[in-house]
Protein backbone atom coordinates (compact mmCIF):
# COMPACT_ATOMS: atom_id res chain seq x y z
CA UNK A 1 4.10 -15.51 -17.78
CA UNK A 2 0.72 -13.39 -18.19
CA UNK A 3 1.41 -9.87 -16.34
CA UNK A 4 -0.90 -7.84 -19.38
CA UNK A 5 -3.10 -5.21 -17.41
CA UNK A 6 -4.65 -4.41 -20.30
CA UNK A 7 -8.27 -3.80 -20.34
CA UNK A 8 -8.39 -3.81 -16.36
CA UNK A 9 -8.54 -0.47 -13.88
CA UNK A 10 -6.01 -0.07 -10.63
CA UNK A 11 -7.03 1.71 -7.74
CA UNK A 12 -3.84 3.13 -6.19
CA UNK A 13 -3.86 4.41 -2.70
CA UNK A 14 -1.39 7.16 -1.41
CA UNK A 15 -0.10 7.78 -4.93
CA UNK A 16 1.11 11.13 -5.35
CA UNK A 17 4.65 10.16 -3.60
CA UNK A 18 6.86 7.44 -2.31
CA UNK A 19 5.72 3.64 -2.89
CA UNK A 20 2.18 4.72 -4.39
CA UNK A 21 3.76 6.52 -6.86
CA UNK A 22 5.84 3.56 -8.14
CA UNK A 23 3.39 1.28 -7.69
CA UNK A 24 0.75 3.32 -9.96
CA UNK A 25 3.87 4.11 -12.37
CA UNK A 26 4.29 0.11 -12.54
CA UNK A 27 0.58 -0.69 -13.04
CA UNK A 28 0.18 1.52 -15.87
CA UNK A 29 3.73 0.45 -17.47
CA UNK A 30 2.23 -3.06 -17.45
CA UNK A 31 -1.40 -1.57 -19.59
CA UNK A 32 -3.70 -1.06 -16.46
CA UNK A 33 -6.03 2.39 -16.32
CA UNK A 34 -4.97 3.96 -12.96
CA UNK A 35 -7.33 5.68 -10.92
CA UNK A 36 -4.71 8.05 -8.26
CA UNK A 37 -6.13 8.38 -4.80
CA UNK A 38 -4.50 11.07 -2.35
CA UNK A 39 -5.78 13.89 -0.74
CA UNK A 40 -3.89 16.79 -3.24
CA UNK A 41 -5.56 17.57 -5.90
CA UNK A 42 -3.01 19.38 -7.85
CA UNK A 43 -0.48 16.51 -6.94
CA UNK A 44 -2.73 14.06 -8.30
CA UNK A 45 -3.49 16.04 -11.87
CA UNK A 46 0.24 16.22 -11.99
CA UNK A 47 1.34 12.29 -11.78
CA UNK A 48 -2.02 11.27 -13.77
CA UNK A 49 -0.68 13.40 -16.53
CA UNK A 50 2.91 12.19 -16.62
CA UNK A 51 1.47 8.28 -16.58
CA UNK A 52 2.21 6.10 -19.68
CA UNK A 53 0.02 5.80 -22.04
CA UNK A 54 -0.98 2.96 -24.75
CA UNK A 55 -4.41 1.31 -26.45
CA UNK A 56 -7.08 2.49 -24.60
CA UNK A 57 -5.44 3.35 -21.19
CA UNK A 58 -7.02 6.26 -19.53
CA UNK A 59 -5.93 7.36 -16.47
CA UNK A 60 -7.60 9.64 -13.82
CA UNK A 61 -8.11 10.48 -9.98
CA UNK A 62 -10.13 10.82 -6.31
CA UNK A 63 -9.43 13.32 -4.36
CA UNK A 64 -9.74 11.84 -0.89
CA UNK A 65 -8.91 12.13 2.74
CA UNK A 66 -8.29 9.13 4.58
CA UNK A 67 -8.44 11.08 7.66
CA UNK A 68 -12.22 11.31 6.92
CA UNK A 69 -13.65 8.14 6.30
CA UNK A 70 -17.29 9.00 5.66
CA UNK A 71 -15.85 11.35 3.27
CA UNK A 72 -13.96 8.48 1.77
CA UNK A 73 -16.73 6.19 1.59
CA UNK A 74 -18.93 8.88 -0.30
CA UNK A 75 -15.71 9.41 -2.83
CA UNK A 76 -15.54 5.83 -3.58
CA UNK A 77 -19.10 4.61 -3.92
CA UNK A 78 -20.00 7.33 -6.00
CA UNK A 79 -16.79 6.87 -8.22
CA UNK A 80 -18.01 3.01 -8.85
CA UNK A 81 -21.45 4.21 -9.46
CA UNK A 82 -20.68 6.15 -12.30
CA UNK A 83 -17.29 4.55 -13.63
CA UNK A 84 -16.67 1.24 -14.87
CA UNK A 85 -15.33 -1.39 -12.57
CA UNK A 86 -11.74 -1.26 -10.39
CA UNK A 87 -10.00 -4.98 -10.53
CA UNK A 88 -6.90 -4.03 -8.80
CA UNK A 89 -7.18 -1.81 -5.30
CA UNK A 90 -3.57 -1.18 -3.69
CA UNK A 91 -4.55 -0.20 -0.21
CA UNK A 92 -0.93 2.42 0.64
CA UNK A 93 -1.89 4.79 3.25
CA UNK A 94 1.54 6.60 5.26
CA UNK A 95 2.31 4.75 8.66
CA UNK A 96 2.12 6.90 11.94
CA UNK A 97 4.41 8.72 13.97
CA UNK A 98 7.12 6.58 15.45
CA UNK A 99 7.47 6.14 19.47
CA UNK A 100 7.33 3.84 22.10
CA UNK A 101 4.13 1.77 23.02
CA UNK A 102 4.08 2.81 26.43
CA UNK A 103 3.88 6.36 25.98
CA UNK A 104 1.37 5.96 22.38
CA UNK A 105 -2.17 7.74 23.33
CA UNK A 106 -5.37 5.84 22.90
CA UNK A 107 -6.28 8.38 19.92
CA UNK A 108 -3.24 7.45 18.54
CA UNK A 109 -4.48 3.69 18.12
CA UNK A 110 -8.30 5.11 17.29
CA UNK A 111 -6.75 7.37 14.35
CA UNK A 112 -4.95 4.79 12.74
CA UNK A 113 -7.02 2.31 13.25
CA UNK A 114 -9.59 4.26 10.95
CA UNK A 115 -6.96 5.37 8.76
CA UNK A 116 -5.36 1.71 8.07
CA UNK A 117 -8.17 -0.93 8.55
CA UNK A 118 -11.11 1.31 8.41
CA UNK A 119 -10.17 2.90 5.31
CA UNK A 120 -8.93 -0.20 3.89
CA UNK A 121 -12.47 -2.19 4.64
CA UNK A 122 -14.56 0.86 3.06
CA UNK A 123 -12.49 0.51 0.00
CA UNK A 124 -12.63 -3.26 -0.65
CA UNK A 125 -16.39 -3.25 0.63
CA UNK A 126 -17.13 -0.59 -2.86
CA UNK A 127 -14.96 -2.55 -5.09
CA UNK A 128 -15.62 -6.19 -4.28
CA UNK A 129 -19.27 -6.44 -6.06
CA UNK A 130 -17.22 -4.91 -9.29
CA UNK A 131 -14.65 -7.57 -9.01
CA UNK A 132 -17.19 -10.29 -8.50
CA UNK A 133 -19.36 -9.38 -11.78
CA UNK A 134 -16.01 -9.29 -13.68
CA UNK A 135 -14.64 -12.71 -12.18
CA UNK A 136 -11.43 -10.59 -11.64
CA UNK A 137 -10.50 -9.29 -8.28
CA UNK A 138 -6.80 -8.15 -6.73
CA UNK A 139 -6.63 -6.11 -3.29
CA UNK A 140 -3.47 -5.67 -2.71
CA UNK A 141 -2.19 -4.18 1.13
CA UNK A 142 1.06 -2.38 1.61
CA UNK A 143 1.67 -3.04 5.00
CA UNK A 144 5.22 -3.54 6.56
CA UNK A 145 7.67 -6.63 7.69
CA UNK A 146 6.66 -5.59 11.32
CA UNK A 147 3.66 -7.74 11.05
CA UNK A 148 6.09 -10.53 11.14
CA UNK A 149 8.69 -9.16 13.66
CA UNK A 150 7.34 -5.89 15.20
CA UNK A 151 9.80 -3.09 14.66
CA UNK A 152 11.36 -1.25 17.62
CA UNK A 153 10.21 2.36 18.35
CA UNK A 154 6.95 2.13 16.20
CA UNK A 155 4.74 0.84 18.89
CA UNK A 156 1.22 1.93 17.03
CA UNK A 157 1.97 0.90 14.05
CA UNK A 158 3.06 -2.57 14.54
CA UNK A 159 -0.74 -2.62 16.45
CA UNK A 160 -2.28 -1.62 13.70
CA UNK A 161 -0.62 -3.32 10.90
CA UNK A 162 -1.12 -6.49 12.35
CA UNK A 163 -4.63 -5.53 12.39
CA UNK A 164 -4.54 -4.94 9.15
CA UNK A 165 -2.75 -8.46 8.29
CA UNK A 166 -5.28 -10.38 9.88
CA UNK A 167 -8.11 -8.53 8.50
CA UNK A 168 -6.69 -9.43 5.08
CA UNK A 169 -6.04 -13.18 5.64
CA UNK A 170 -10.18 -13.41 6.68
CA UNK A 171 -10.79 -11.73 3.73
CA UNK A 172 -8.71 -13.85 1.41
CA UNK A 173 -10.95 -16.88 2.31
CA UNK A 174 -13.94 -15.20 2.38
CA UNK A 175 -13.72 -13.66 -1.60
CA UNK A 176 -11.09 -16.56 -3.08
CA UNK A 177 -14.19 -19.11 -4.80
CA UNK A 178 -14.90 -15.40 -6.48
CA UNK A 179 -11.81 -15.15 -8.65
CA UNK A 180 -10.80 -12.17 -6.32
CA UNK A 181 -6.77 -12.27 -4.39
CA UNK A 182 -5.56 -10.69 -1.48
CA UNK A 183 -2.25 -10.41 -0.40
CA UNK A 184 0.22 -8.21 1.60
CA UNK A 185 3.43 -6.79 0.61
CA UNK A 186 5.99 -5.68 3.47
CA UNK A 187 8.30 -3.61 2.76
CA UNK A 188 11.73 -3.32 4.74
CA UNK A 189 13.80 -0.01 4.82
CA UNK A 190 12.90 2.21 1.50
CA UNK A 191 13.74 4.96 0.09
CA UNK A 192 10.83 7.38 0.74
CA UNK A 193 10.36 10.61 2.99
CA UNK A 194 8.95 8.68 5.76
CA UNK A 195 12.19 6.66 6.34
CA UNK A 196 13.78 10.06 6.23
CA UNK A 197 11.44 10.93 8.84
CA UNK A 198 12.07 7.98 10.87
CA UNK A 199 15.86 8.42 11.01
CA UNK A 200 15.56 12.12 11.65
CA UNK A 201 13.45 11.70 14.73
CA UNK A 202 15.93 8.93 16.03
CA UNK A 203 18.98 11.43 15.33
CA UNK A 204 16.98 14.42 16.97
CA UNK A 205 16.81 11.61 19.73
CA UNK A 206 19.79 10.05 20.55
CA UNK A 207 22.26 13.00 18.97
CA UNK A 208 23.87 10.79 16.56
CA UNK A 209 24.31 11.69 12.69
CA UNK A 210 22.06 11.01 10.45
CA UNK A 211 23.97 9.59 8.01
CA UNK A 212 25.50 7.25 10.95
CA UNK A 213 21.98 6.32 11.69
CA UNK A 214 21.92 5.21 8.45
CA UNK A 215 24.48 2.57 7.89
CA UNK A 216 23.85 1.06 11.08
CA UNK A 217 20.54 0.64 9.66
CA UNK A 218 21.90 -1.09 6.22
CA UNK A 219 24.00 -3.41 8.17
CA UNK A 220 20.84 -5.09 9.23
CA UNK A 221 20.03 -5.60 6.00
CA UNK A 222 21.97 -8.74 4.43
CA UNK A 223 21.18 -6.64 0.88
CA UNK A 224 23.70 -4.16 2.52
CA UNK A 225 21.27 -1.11 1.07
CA UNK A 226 17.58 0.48 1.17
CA UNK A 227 14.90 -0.85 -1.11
CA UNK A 228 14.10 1.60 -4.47
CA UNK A 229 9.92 2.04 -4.38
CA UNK A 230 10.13 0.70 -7.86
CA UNK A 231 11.42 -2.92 -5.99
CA UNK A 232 8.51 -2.76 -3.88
CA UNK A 233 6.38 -1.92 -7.33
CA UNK A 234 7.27 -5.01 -8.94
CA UNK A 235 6.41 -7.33 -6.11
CA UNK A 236 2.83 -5.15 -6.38
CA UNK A 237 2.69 -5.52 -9.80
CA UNK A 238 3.23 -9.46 -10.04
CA UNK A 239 0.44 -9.89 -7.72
CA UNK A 240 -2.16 -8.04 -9.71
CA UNK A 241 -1.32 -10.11 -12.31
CA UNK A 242 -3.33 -12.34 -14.13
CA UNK A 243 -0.20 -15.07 -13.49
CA UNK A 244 -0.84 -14.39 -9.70
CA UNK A 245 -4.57 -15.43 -9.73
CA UNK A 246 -3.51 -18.63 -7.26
CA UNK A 247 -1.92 -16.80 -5.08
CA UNK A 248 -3.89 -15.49 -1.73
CA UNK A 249 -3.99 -15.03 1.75
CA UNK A 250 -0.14 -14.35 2.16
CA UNK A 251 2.70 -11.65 3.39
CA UNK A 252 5.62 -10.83 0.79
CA UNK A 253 8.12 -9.55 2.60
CA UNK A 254 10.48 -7.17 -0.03
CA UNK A 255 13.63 -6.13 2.81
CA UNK A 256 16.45 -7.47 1.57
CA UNK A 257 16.66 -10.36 3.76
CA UNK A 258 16.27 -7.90 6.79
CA UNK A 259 13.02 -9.90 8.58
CA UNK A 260 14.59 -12.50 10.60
CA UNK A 261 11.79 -15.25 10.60
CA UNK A 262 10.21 -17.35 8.08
């Protein structure tokens, strides 16, 4: 099976922390160039510099805010303009707030609809002409199983990531006689600060324990345990291989059996 990166660049989205973090770790472990994207700067010089290293890998970073999207845009078309091409974007930006869909604001929606799809679309609009000219193309979305079976208490972000989920399936047709992929990966229940988050808002809630919170929340997991980001990784990392190249258009669900539909 042909997973070399060697020779290609990875865009990685979100990747000072969490799931981007792995998922850049993974890419460069399997001989991509990795260019970090997250808004700290001092984060990013930190994980470029502690990124392995081999041939002629050389890793570096954009410093971007994907509350700002113009901003973005200007990052990433002048990046491509004077760098050599991305083959690989990971699209990983951190979900929103939990809550409710009845009491979710409409700025709520607007806000993460720029930061998710918006963001997302910018990105793959820069890169896609690269990808073409090369004949090799992976976007890859990190989105979440709730765009299979929405997820109770996160009302705008199931919205938005099916949003997100359809946008990428139009897409997939659209760039697939170009040599170019695009898939989704869902993660379940992972080990990261935002499911910390998630259960600490639902303790501060209902007054339970955290830690009781927590194994009622691995009991709906047949796995019986969270995801590590590095599981997620490798799902990420199979896709933006060069063994993946037929594969487009679909969701990967990585949750331990969790999702409870086909």
């Amino acid at each position: 099976m042909d997973i070399n990166l060697k020779n290609k660049r990875a865009l990685v989205c979100g990747s000072t922390q969490g799931i981007g973090l792995a998922v850049a770790q993974e890419l460069a472990s399997m001989g991509a160039s990795v260019t970090l994207m997250a808004r700290n700067e001092i984060a990013l010089r930190d994980v470029a510099a502690t990124l392995s290293v081999s041939g002629n890998q050389a890793h570096d970073y954009i410093s971007a805010d994907f509350n700002d999207s113009e901003s973005l845009n200007k990052a990433i078309t002048g990046y491509v303009q004077t760098k050599n091409v991305i083959h690989i974007l990971v699209n990983n930006t951190g979900g929103p707030p939990g809550g409710p869909i009845t009491a979710a604001k409409p700025e709520e929606f607007e806000k993460t609809f720029r930061q998710h799809l918006i963001c997302n679309h910018l990105l793959a609009q820069a890169l896609i002409p690269g990808m073409k000219n090369s004949g090799y193309g992976r976007i890859i979305n990190i989105i979440s199983t709730s765009v299979k079976q929405p997820l109770k208490g996160l009302g705008v972000s199931n919205t938005i990531r099916a949003a997100v989920a359809n946008w990428s399936k139009t897409l997939a047709a659209e760039i697939a006689p170009f040599g170019i992929t695009v898939n989704n990966v869902l993660p379940g229940a992972t080990l990261t600060k935002r499911l910390s988050s998630i259960i600490e808002a639902k303790a501060a809630k209902t007054g339970k324990e955290f830690k009781a919170l927590e194994t009622e929340m691995m009991e709906e997991i047949p796995a019986g345990r969270f995801a590590q980001p590095s599981e997620i990784a490798a799902a990420v990392g199979f896709l933006a291989s060069p063994s993946a190249g037929y594969i487009t258009g679909i969701n990967v669900p990585v949750d331990g059996g969790r999702t409870g539909c086909l």
